[in-house]
Protein backbone atom coordinates (compact mmCIF):
# COMPACT_ATOMS: atom_id res chain seq x y z
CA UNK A 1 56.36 87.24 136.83
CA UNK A 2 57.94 86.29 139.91
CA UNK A 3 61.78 87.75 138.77
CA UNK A 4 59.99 90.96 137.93
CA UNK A 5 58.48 91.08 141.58
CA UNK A 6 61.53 90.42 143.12
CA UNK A 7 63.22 93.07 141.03
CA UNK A 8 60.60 95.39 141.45
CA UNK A 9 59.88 95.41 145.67
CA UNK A 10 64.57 94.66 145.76
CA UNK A 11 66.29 97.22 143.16
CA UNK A 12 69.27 97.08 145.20
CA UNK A 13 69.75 93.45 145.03
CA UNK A 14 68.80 93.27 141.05
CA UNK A 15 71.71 95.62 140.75
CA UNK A 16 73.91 93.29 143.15
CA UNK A 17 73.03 90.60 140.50
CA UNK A 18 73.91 91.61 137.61
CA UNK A 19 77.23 92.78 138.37
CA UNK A 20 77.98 89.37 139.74
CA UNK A 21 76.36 88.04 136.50
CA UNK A 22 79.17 90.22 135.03
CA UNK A 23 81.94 89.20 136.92
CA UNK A 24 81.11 86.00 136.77
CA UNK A 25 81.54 86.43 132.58
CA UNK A 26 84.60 87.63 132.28
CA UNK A 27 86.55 84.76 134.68
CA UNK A 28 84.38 81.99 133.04
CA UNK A 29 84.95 83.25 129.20
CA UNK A 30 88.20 85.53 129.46
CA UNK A 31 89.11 87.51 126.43
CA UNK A 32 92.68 86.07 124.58
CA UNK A 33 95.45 88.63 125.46
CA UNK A 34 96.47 90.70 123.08
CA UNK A 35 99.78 90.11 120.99
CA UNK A 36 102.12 92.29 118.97
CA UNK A 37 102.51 89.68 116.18
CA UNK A 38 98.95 88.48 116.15
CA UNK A 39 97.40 91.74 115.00
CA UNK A 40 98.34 94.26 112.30
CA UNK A 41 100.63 96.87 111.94
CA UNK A 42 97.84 99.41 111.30
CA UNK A 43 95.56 97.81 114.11
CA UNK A 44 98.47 98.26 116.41
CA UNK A 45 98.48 101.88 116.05
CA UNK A 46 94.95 101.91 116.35
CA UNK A 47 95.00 100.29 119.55
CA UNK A 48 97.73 101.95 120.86
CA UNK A 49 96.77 105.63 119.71
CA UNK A 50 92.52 105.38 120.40
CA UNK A 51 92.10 104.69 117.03
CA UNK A 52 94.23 107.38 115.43
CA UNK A 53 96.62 107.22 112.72
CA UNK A 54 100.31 107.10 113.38
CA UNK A 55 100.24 110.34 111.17
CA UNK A 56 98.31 112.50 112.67
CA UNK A 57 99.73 111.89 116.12
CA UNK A 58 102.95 112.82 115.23
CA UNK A 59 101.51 115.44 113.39
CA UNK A 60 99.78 116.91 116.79
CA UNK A 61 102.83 116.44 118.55
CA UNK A 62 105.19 118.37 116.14
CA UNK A 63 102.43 121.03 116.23
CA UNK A 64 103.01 120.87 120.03
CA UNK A 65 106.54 121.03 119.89
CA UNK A 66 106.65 123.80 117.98
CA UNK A 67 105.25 125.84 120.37
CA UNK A 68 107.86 124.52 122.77
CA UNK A 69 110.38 126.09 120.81
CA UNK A 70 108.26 129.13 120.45
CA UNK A 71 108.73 129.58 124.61
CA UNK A 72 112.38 128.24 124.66
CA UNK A 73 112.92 131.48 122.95
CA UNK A 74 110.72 133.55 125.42
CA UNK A 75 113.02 132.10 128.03
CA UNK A 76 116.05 133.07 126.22
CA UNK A 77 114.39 136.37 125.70
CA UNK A 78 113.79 136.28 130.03
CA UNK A 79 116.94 135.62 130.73
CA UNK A 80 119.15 136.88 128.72
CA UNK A 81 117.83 138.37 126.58
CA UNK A 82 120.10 136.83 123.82
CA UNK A 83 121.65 133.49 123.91
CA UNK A 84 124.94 134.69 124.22
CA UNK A 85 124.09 136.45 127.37
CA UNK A 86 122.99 133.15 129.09
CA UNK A 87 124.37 131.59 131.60
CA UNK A 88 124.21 127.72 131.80
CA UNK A 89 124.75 126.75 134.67
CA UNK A 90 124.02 130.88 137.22
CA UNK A 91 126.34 130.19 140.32
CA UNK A 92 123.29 131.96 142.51
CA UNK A 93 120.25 133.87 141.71
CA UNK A 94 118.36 133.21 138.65
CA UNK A 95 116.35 129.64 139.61
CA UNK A 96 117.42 127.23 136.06
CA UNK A 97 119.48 125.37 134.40
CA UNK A 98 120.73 124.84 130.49
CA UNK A 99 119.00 121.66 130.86
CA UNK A 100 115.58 123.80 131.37
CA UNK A 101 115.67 124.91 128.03
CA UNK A 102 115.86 121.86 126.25
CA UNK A 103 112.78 120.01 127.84
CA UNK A 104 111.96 116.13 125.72
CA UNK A 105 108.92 117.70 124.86
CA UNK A 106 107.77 115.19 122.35
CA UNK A 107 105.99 112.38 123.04
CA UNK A 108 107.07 109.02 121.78
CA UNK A 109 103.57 107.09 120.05
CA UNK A 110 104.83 104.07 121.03
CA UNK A 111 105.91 102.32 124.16
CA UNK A 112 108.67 103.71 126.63
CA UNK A 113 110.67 101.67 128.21
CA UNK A 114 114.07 101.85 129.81
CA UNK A 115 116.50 99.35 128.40
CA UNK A 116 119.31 97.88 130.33
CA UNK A 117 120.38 97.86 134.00
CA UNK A 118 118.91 100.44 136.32
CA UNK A 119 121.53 103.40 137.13
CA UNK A 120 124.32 104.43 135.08
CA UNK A 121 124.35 101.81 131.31
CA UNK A 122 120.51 101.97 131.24
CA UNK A 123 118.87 103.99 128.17
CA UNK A 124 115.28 104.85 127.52
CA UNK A 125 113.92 103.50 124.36
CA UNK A 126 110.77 104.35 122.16
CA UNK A 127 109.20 101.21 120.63
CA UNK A 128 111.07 98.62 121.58
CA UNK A 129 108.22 96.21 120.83
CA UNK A 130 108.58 97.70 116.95
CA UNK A 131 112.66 96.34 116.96
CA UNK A 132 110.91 93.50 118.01
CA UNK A 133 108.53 92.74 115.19
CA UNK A 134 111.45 93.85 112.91
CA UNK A 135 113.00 90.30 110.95
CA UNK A 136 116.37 92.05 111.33
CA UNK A 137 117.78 95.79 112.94
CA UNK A 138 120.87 97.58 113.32
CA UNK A 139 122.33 98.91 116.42
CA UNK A 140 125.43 100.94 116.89
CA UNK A 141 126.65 101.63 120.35
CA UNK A 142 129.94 103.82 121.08
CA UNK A 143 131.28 103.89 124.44
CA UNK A 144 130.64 100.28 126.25
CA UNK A 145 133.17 100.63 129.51
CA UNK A 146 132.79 97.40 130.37
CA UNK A 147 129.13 97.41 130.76
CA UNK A 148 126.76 95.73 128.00
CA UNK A 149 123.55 95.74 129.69
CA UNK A 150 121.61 97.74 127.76
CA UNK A 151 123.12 96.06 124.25
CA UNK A 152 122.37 92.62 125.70
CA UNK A 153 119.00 93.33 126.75
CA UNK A 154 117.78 95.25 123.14
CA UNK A 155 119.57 91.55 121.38
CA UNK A 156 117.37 89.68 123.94
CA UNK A 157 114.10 91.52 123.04
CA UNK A 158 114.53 92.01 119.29
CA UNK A 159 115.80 88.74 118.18
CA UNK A 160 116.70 90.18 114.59
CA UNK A 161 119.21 92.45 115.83
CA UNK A 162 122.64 93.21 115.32
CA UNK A 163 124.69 95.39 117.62
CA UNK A 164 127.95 97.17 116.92
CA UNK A 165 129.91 98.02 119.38
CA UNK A 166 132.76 100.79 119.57
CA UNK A 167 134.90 101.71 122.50
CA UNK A 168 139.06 102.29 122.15
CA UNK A 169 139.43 101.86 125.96
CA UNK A 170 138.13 98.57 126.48
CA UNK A 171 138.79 94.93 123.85
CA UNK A 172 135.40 93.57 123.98
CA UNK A 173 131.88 94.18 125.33
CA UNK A 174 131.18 93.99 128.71
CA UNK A 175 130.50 90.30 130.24
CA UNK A 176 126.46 90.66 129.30
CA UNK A 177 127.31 90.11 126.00
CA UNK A 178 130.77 88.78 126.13
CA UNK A 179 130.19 85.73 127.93
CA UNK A 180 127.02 84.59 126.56
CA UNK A 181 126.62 81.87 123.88
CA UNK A 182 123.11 82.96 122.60
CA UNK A 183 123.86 86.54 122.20
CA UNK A 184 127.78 86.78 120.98
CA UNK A 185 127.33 85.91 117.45
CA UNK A 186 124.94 88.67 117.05
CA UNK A 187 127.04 91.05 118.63
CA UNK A 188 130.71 92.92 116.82
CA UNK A 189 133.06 95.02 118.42
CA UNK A 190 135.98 96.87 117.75
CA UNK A 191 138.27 99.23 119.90
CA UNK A 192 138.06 102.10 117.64
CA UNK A 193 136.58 105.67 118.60
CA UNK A 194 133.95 108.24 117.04
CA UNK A 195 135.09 111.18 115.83
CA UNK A 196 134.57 113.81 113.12
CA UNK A 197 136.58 112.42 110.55
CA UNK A 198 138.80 109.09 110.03
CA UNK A 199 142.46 109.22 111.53
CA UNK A 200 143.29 105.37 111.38
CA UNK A 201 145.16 104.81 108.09
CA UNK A 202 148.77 105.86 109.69
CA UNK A 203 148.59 103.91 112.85
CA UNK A 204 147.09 106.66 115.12
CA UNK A 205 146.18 105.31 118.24
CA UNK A 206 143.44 105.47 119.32
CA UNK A 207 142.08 105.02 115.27
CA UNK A 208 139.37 107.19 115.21
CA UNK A 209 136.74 106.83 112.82
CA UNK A 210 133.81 109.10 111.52
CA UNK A 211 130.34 107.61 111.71
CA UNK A 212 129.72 108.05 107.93
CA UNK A 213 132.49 105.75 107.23
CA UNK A 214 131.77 103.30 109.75
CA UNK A 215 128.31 103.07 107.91
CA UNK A 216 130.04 102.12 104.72
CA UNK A 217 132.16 99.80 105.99
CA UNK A 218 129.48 97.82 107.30
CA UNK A 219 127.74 98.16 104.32
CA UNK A 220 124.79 99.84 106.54
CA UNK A 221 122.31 102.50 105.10
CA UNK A 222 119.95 102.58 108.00
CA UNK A 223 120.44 102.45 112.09
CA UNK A 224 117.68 101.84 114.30
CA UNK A 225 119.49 102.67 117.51
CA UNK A 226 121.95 104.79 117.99
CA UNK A 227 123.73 105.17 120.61
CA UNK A 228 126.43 107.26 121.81
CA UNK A 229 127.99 107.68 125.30
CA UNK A 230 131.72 108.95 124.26
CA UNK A 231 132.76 111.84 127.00
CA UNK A 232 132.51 115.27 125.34
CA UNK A 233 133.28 113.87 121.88
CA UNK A 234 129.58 113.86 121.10
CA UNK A 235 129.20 117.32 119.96
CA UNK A 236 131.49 117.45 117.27
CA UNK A 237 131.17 113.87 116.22
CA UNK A 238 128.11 113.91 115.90
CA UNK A 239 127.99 117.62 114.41
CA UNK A 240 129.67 116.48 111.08
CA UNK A 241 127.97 113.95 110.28
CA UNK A 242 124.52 115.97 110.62
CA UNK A 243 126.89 118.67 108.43
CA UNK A 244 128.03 116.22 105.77
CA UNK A 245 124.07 115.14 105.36
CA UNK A 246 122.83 118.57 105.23
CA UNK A 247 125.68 119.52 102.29
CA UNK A 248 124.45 116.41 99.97
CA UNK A 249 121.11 118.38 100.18
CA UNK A 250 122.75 121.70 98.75
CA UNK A 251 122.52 123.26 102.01
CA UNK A 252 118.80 122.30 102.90
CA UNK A 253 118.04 121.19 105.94
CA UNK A 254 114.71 120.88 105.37
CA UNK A 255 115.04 117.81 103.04
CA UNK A 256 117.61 115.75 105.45
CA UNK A 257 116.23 112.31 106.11
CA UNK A 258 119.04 111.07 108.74
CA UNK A 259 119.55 107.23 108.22
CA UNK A 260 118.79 106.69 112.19
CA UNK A 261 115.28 105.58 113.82
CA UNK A 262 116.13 107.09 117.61
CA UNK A 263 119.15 108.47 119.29
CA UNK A 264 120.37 107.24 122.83
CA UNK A 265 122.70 109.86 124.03
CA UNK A 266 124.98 111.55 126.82
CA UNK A 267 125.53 114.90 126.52
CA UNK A 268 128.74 116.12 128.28
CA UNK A 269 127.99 120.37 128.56
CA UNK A 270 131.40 120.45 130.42
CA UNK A 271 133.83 120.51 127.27
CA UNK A 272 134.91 122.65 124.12
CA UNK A 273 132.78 125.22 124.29
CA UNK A 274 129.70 123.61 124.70
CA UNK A 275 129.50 124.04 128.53
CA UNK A 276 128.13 127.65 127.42
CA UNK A 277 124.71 128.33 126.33
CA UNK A 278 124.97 130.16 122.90
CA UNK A 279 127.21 127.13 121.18
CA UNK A 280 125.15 124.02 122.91
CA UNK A 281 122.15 125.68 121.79
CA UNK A 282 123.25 125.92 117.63
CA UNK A 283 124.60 122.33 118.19
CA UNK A 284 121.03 121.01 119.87
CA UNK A 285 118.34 123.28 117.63
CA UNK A 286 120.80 121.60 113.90
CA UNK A 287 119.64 117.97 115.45
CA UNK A 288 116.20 119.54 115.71
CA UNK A 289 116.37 120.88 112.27
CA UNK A 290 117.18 117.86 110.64
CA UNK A 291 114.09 116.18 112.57
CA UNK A 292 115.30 114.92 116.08
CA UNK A 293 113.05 115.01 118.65
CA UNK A 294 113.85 114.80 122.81
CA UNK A 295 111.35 112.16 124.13
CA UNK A 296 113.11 111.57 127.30
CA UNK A 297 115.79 112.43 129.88
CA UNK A 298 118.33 111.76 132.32
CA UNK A 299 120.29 113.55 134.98
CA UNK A 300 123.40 111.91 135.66
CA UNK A 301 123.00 112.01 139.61
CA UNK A 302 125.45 109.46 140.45
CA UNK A 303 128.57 111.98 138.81
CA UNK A 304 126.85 114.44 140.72
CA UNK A 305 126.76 112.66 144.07
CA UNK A 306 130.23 111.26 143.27
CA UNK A 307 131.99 114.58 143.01
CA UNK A 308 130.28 117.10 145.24
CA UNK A 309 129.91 120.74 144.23
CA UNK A 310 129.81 119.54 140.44
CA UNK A 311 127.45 121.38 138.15
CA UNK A 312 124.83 119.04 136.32
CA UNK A 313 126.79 119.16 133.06
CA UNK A 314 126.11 115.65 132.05
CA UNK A 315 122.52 114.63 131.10
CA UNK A 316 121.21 111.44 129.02
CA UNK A 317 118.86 112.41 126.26
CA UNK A 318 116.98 110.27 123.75
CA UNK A 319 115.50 111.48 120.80
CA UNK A 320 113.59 109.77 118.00
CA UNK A 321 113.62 110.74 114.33
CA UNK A 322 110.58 111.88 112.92
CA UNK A 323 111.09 112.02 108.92
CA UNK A 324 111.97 108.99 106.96
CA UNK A 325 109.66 105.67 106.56
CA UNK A 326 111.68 103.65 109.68
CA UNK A 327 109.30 101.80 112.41
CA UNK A 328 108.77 104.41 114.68
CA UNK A 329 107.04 106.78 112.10
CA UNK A 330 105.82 104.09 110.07
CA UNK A 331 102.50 101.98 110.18
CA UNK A 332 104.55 98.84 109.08
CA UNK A 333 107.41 96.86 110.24
């Protein structure tokens, strides 16, 4: 009788009670932290979507993409009005860019994170926590320049990984990877380049090999990461090997599964015709075709500050597959 005076003549301090009552709960009887590998595949999901399923988030966010494609062609229509009558990069005037255009629209269902040194080596990653949980992943990285940050850090974070490496101007990865025990023997390089088709058999130099080959060479029918940072030679490189998947299906797009979980790449608008709108816009809307998706981007600022007056040609995009049954669309490892 007495607590329900006091309560009743002091609301204010009944109210100061229980939320020290409350406080006092959760430091004396904390709740165990939640970890990746102590819960399920489809709980994770749960948790991490408010307790949707993987499916029908990527569902919503194609359906939201879509209509970002829908007003990429208004824009055309704006500015134009056909592609070919775009200008990347207007001198004066009209207030965009080609990069405006091609917006990473869709939204990753998984954790974000940017992978490797800050500045120029770093890439942005979707689910790295997934490579994680993975007992063993594939990683192919062309162009390393010395710098190994970002390889070094994914082999750090997804101990089941294997990264190869590709780069005809350098003889090894950079000293991240080079000149540590732990990570080395999980780590293979060679100094040969990406290109559209092989041209190493009669001693070219630099060989040049085409990423379908590579693939069966290494005995590889899936990569996890992909990714490519190879000065201009991205477009057509990458082109035919979209173009050799897309002729096994008779022609269909629509039923091309590309054996890659995400895409970490540099786009270099400043070369072979794709530093006009009409041709980097075929190139960019076959990846979406085939089921690529932008999640993030990158200016390049620092080739921008280095060489003043330059236009912002180069741009770091990363994309993540949507079709296939790989970890990022997946509710199991």
């Amino acid at each position: 009788m007495a607590l329900t005076s006091v309560i009743s003549r002091h609301p204010r301090y009944s109210l100061l009670l229980v939320v020290v009552l409350i406080a006092a709960s959760f430091l004396l009887f904390p709740s165990a932290p939640v970890s990746f590998n102590s819960i399920s595949d489809v709980d994770y999901f749960r948790n991490r979507n408010n307790g949707r399923p993987l499916k029908a988030v990527l569902r919503d966010e194609e359906q939201r993409y879509q209509k970002v494609l829908a007003d990429r062609e208004a824009m055309v229509r704006k500015w134009g009005p056909t592609a070919d009558k775009v200008t990347a990069f207007p001198p004066e005037h009209d207030f965009y860019t080609m990069w405006d255009f091609f917006i990473p629209a869709f939204q990753c269902p998984h954790h974000t994170e940017r992978i490797g040194t800050m500045g120029d080596g770093g890439k942005w990653v979707c689910g790295i926590e997934r490579m994680a949980q993975q007992p063993s992943c594939v990683v192919y990285s062309f162009g390393i320049n010395g710098e190994s940050s970002f390889e070094a850090d994914i082999l750090t974070r997804a101990p089941g990984c294997q990264v190869y490496g590709y780069d005809f101007s350098v003889l090894s990865f950079g000293p991240e990877i080079a000149s540590s025990v732990s990570l080395a023997p999980r780590s293979h390089f060679w100094s040969y380049g990406l290109g559209p088709k092989d041209a190493h058999s009669n001693g070219e130099n630099p060989p040049m090999w085409s990423l379908e080959s590579l693939m069966r060479v290494n005995g590889h029918r899936f990569i996890d990461i992909l990714k490519i940072d190879i000065e201009g030679a991205e477009f057509e490189s990458l082109g035919a090997f979209v173009d050799s998947l897309i002729a096994k299906k008779g022609g269909r797009e629509e039923d091309v599964v590309l054996p890659i979980g995400q895409l970490q790449i540099e786009i270099h608008a400043r070369t072979g015709g794709y530093d006009t709108f009409a041709p980097f816009k075929q190139w960019w809307e076959k990846l979406e075709r085939v089921g690529l998706r932008p999640f993030w981007t990158e200016p390049n600022l620092v080739y921008v500050n280095l060489i003043r007056g330059a236009r912002p040609d180069l741009v770091e995009y990363s994309f993540m597959n949507i079709r296939g049954d790989h970890a990022l669309v997946s509710e199991r490892v």
